[in-house]
C-alpha atoms as a PDB file:
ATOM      1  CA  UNK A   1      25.385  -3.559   7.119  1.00  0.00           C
ATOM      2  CA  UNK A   2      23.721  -0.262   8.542  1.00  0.00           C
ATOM      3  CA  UNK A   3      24.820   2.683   6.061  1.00  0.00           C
ATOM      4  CA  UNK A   4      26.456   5.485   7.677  1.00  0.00           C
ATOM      5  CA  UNK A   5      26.625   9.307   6.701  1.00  0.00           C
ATOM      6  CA  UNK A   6      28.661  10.455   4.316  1.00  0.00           C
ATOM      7  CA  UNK A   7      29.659  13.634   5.490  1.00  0.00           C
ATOM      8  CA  UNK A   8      29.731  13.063   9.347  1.00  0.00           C
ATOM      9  CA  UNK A   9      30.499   9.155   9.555  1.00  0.00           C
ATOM     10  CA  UNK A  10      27.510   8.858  12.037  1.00  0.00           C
ATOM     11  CA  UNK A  11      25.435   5.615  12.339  1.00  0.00           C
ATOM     12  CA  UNK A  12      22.197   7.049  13.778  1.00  0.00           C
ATOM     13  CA  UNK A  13      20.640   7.273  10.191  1.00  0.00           C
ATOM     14  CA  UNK A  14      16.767   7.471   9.731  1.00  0.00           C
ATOM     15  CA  UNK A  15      15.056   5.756   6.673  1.00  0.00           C
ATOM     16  CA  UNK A  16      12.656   8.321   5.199  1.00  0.00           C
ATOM     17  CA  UNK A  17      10.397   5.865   2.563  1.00  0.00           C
ATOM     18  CA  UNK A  18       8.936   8.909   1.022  1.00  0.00           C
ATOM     19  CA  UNK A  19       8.166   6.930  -2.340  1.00  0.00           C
ATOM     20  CA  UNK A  20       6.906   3.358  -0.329  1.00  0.00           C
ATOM     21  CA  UNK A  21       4.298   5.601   1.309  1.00  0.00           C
ATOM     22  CA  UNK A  22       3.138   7.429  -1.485  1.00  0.00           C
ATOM     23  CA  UNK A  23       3.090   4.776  -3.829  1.00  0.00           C
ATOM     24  CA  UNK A  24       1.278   3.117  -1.033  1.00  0.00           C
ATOM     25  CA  UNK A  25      -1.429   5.505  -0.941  1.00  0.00           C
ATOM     26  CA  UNK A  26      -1.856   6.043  -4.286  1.00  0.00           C
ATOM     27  CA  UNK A  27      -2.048   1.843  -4.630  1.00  0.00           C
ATOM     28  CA  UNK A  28      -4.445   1.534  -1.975  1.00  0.00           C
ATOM     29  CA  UNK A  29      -6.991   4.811  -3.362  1.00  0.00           C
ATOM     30  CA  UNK A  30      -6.572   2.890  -7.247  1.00  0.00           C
ATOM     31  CA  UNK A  31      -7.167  -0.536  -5.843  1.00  0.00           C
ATOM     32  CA  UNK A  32     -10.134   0.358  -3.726  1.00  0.00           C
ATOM     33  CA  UNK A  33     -11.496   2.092  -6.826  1.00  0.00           C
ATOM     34  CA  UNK A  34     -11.023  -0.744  -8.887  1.00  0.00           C
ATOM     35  CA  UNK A  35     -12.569  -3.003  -6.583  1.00  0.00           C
ATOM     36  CA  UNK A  36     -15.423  -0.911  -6.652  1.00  0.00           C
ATOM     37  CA  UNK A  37     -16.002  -1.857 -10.402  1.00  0.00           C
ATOM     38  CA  UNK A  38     -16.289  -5.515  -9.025  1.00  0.00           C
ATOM     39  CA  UNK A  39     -18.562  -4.646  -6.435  1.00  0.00           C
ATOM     40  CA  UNK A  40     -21.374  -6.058  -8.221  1.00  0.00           C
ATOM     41  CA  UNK A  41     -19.813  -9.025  -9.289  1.00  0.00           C
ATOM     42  CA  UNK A  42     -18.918  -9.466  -5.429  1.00  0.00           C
ATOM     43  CA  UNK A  43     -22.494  -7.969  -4.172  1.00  0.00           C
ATOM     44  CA  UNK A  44     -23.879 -10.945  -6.447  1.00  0.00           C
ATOM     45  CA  UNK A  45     -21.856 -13.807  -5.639  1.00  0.00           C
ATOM     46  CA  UNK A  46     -22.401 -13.113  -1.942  1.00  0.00           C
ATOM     47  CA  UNK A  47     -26.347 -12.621  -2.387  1.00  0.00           C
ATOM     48  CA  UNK A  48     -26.223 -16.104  -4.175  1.00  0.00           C
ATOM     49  CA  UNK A  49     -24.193 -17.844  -1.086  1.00  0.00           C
ATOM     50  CA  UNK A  50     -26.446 -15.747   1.289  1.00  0.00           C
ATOM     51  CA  UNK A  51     -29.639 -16.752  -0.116  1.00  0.00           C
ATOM     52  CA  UNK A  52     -29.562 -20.337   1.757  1.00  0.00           C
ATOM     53  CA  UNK A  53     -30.354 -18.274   4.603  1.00  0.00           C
ATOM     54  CA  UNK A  54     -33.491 -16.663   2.805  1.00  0.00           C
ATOM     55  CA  UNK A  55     -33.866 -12.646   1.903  1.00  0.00           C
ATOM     56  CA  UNK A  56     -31.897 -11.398   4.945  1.00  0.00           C
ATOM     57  CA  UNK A  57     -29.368 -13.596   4.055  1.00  0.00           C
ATOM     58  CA  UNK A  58     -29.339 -12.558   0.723  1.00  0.00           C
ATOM     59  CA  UNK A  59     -29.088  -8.704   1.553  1.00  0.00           C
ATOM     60  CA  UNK A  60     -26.108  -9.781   4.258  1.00  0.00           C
ATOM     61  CA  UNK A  61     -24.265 -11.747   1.784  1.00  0.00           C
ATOM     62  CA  UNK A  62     -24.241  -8.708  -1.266  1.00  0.00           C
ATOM     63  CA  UNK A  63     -23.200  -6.555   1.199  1.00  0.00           C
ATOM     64  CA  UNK A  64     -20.476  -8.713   2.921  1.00  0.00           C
ATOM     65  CA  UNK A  65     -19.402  -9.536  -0.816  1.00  0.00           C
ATOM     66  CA  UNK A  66     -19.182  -5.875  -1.754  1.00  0.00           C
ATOM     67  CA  UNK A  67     -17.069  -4.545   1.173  1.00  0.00           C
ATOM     68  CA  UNK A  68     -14.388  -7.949   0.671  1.00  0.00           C
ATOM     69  CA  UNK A  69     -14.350  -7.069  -3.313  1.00  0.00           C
ATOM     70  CA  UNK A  70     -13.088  -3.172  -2.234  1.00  0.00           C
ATOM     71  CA  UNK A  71     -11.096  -4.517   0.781  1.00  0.00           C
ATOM     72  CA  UNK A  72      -9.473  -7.183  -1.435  1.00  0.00           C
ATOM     73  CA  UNK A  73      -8.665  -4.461  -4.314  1.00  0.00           C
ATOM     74  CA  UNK A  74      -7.402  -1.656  -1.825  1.00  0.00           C
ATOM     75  CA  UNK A  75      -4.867  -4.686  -0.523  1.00  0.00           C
ATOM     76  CA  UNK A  76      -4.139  -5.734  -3.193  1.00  0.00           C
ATOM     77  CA  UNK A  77      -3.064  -2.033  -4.734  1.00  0.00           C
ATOM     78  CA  UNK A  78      -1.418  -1.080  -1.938  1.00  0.00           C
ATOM     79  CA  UNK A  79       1.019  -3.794  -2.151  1.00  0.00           C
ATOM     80  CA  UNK A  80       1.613  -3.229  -5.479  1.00  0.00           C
ATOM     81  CA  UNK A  81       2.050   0.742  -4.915  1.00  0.00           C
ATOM     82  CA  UNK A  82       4.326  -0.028  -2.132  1.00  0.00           C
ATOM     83  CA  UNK A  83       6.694  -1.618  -4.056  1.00  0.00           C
ATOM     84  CA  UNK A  84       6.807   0.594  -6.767  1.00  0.00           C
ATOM     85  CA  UNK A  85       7.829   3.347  -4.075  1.00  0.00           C
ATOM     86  CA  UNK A  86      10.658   1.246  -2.620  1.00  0.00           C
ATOM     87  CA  UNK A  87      11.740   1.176  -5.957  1.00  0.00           C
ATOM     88  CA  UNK A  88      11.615   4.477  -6.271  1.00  0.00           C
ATOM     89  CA  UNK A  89      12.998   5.104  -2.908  1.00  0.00           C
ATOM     90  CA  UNK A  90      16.015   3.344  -3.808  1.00  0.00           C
ATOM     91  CA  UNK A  91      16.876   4.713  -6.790  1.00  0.00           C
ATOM     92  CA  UNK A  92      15.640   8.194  -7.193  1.00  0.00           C
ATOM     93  CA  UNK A  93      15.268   9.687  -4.065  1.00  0.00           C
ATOM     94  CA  UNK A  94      17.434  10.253  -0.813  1.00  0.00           C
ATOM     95  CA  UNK A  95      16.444   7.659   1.113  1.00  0.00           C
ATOM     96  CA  UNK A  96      18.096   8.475   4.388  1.00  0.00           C
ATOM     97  CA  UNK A  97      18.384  11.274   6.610  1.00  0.00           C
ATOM     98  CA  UNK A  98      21.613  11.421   9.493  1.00  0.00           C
ATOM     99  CA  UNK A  99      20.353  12.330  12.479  1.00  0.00           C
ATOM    100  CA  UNK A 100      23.227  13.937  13.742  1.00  0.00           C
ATOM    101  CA  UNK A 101      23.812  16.401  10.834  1.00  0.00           C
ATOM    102  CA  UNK A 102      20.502  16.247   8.891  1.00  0.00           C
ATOM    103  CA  UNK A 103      21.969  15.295   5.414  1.00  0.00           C
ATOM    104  CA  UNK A 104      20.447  13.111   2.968  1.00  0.00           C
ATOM    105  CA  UNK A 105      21.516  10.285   1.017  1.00  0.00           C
ATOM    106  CA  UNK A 106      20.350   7.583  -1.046  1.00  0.00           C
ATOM    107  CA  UNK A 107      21.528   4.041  -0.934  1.00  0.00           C
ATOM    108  CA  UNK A 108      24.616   4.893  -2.984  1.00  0.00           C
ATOM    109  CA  UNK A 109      27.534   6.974  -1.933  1.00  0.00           C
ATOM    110  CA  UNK A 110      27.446  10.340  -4.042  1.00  0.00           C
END
């Protein structure tokens, strides 16, 4: 069921998902950090697959491996930071806004 304002009964309500897009943020800057640490680890697994190929290969393969160990941990942390916000969202902050009146309002009626 859509919720509708409290003050003005309206049904045009906007969800604002303040929290889901910082957490978001935040998970994705942490996780990409992170995966930085296991860049090398990832940089040498991929220069050991690559190396079939010979010393290109091997250069292609560290650097493929590097870039999926940050991609992997930004994902990863921004999934995670995501759904700490929603939490958030849903139980801190006002996480709708009426369009017709501009109050805000969390998921429970004040």
């Amino acid at each position: 069921m859509a919720p509708s304002c409290p003050v003005c009964r309206s049904v045009r309500i906007e969800t604002r998902q303040y929290g889901k897009k910082v957490g978001g943020t935040i998970g994705a800057v942490a996780g990409a950090t992170s995966g930085a640490a296991l860049v090398l680890s990832g940089a040498e697994v991929g220069a050991i697959a690559g190396a079939v190929a010979g010393p290109v290969g091997s250069a292609f393969g560290a650097i493929t491996g590097s870039v999926l160990a940050m991609l992997i941990g930004g994902a990863t942390g921004c999934a995670a930071g995501a759904a700490f916000g929603e939490v958030i969202d849903d139980n801190v902050l006002d996480k709708y806004r009426c369009a017709d009146c501009g109050y805000t309002f969390g998921s429970r009626p004040s």
